[in-house]
N, C-alpha and C. Protein backbone atom coordinates (compact mmCIF):
# COMPACT_ATOMS: atom_id res chain seq x y z
N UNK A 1 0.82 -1.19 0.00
CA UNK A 1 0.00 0.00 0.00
C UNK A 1 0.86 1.25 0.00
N UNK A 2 0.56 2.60 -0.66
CA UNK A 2 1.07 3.35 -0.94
C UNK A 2 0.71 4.56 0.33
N UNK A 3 1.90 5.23 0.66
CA UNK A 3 0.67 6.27 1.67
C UNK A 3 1.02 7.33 1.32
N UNK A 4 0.20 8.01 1.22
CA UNK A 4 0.00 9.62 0.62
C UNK A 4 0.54 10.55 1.67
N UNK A 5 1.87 11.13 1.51
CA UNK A 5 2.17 12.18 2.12
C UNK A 5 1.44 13.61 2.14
N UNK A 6 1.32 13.63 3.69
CA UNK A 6 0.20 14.67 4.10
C UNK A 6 0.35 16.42 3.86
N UNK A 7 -0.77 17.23 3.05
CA UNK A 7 -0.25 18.36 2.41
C UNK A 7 0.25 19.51 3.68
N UNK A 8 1.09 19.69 3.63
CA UNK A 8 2.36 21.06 4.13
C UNK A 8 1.28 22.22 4.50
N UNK A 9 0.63 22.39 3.99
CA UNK A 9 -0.53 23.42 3.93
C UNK A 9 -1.66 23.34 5.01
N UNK A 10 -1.79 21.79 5.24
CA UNK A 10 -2.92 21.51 6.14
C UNK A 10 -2.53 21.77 7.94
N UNK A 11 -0.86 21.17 7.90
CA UNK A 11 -0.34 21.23 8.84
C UNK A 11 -0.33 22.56 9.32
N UNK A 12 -0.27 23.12 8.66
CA UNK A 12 0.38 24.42 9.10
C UNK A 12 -0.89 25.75 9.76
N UNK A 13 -2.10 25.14 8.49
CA UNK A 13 -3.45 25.63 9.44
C UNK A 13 -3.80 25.34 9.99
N UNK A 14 -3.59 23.63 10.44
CA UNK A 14 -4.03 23.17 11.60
C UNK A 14 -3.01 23.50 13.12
N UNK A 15 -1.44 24.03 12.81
CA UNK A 15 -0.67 24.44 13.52
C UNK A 15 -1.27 26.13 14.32
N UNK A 16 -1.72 26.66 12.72
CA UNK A 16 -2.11 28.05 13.38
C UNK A 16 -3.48 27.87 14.16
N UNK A 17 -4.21 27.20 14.00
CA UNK A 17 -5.82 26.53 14.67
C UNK A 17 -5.16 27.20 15.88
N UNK A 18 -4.39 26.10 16.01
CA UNK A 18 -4.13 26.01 17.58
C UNK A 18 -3.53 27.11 18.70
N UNK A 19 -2.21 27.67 17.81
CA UNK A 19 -1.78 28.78 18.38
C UNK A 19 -3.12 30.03 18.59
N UNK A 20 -3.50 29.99 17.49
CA UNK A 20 -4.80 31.33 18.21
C UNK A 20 -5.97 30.60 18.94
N UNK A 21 -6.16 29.27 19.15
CA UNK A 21 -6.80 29.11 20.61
C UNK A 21 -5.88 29.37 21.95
N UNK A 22 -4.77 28.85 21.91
CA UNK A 22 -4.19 29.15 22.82
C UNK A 22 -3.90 30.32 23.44
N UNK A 23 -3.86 31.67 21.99
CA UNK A 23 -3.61 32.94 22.41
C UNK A 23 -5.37 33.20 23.25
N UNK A 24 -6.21 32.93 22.69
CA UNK A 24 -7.68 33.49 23.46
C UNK A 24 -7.07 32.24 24.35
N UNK A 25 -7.05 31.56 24.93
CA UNK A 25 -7.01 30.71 26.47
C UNK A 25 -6.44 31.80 27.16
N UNK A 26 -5.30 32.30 26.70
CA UNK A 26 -4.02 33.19 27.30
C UNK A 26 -4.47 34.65 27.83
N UNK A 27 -5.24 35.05 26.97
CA UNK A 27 -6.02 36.12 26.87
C UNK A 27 -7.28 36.51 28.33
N UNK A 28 -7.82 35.10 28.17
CA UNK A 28 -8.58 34.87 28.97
C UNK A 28 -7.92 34.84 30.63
N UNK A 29 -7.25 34.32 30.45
CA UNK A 29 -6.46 34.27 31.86
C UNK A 29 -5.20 35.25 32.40
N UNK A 30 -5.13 35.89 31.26
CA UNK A 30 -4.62 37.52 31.63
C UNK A 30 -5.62 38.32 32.59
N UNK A 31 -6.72 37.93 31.47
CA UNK A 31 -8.28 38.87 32.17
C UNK A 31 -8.92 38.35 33.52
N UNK A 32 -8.57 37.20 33.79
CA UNK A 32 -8.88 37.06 34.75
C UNK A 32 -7.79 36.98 36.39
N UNK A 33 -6.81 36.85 35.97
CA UNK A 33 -5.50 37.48 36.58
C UNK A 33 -5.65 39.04 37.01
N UNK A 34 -6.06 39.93 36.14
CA UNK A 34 -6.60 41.47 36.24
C UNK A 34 -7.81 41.70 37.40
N UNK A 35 -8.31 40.71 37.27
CA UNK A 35 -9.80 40.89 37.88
C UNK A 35 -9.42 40.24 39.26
N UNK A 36 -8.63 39.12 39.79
CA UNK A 36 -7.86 38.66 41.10
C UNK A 36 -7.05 39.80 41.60
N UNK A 37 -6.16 40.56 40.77
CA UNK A 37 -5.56 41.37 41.34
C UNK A 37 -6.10 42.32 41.55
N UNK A 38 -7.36 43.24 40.65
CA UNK A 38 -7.83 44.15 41.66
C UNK A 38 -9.04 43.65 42.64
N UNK A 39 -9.31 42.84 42.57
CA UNK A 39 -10.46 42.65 43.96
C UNK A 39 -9.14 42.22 45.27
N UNK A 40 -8.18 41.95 45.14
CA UNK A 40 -6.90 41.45 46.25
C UNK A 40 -6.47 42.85 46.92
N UNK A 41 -6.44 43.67 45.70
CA UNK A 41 -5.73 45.31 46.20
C UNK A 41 -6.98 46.35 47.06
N UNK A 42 -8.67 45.69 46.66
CA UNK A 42 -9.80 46.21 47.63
C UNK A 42 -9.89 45.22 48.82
N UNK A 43 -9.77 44.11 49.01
CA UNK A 43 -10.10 43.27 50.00
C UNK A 43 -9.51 43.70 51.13
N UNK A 44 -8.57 44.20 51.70
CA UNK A 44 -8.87 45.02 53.04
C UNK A 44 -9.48 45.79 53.28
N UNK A 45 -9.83 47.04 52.21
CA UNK A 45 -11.06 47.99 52.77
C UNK A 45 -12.14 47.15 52.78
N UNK A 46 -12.43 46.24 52.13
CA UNK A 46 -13.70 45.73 52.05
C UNK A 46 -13.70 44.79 53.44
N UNK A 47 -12.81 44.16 53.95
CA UNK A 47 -12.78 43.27 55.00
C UNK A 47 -13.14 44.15 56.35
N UNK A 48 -12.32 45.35 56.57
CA UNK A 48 -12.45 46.65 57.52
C UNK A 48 -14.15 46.82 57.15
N UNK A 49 -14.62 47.56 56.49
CA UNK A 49 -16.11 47.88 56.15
C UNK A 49 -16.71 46.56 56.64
N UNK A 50 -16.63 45.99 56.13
CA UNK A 50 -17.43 44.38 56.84
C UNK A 50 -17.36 44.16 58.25
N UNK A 51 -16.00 44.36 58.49
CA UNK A 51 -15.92 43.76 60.37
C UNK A 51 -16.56 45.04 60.73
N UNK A 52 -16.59 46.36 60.56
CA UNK A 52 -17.32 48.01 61.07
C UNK A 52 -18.58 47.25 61.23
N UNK A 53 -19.38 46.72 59.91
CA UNK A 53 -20.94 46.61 60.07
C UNK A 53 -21.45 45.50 60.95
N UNK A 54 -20.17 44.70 61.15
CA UNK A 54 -20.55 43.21 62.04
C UNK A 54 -20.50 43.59 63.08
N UNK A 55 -19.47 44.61 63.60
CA UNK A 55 -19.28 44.86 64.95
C UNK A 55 -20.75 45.95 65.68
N UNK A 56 -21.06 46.83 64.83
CA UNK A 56 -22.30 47.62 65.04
C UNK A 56 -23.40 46.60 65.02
N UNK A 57 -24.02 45.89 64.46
CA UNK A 57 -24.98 44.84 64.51
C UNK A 57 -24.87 44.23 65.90
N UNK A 58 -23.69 44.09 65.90
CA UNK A 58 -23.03 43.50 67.85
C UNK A 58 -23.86 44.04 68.75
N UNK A 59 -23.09 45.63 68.55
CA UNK A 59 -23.65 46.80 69.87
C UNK A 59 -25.30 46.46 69.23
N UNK A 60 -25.75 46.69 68.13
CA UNK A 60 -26.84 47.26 68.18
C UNK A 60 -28.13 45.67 68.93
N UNK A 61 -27.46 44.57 68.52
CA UNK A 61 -28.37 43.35 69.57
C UNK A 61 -27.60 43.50 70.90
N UNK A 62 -26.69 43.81 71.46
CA UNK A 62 -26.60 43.59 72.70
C UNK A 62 -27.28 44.95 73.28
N UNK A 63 -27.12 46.19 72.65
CA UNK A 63 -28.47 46.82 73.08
C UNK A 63 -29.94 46.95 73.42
N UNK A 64 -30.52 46.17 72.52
CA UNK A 64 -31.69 45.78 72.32
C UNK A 64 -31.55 44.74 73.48
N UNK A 65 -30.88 44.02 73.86
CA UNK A 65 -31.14 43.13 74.49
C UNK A 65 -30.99 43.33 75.97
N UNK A 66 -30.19 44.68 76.31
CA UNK A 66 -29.62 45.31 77.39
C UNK A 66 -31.17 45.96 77.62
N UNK A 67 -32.03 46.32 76.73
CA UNK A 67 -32.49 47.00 77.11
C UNK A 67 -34.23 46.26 77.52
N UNK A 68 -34.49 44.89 76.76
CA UNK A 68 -35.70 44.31 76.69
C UNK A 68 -34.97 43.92 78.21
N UNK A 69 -34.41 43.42 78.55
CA UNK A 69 -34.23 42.69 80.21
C UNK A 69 -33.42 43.61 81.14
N UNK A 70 -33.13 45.55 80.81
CA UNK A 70 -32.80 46.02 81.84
C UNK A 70 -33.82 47.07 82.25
């Protein structure tokens, strides 16, 4: 049996197929690398603001509660 050497041409679009999926994979995970690093650079103000409103909710039931049984 004879085997037909495969055309130079096919390889090579099927080579580029791939490289520009890989560039959008790459792309993609740039963008989402961007989006980790700025929610990382807010997450202490946001952690501070959070423990502020947890801690007032605190006072504000142990008030209420200071005040139904004092």
């Amino acid at each position: 049996m004879a085997t037909v050497a495969p055309d130079p041409q096919l390889d090579i679009r099927e080579q580029l197929a791939r490289i520009d999926k890989m560039q959008v994979e790459i792309q993609k995970t740039q963008a989402d690398l961007a989006k980790t690093k700025l929610e990382v650079r807010f997450f202490p103000g946001t952690l501070f603001f959070q423990a502020t409103l947890a801690a007032a909710a605190l006072l504000t039931a142990g008030a209420a509660i200071g005040k139904l049984f004092g």
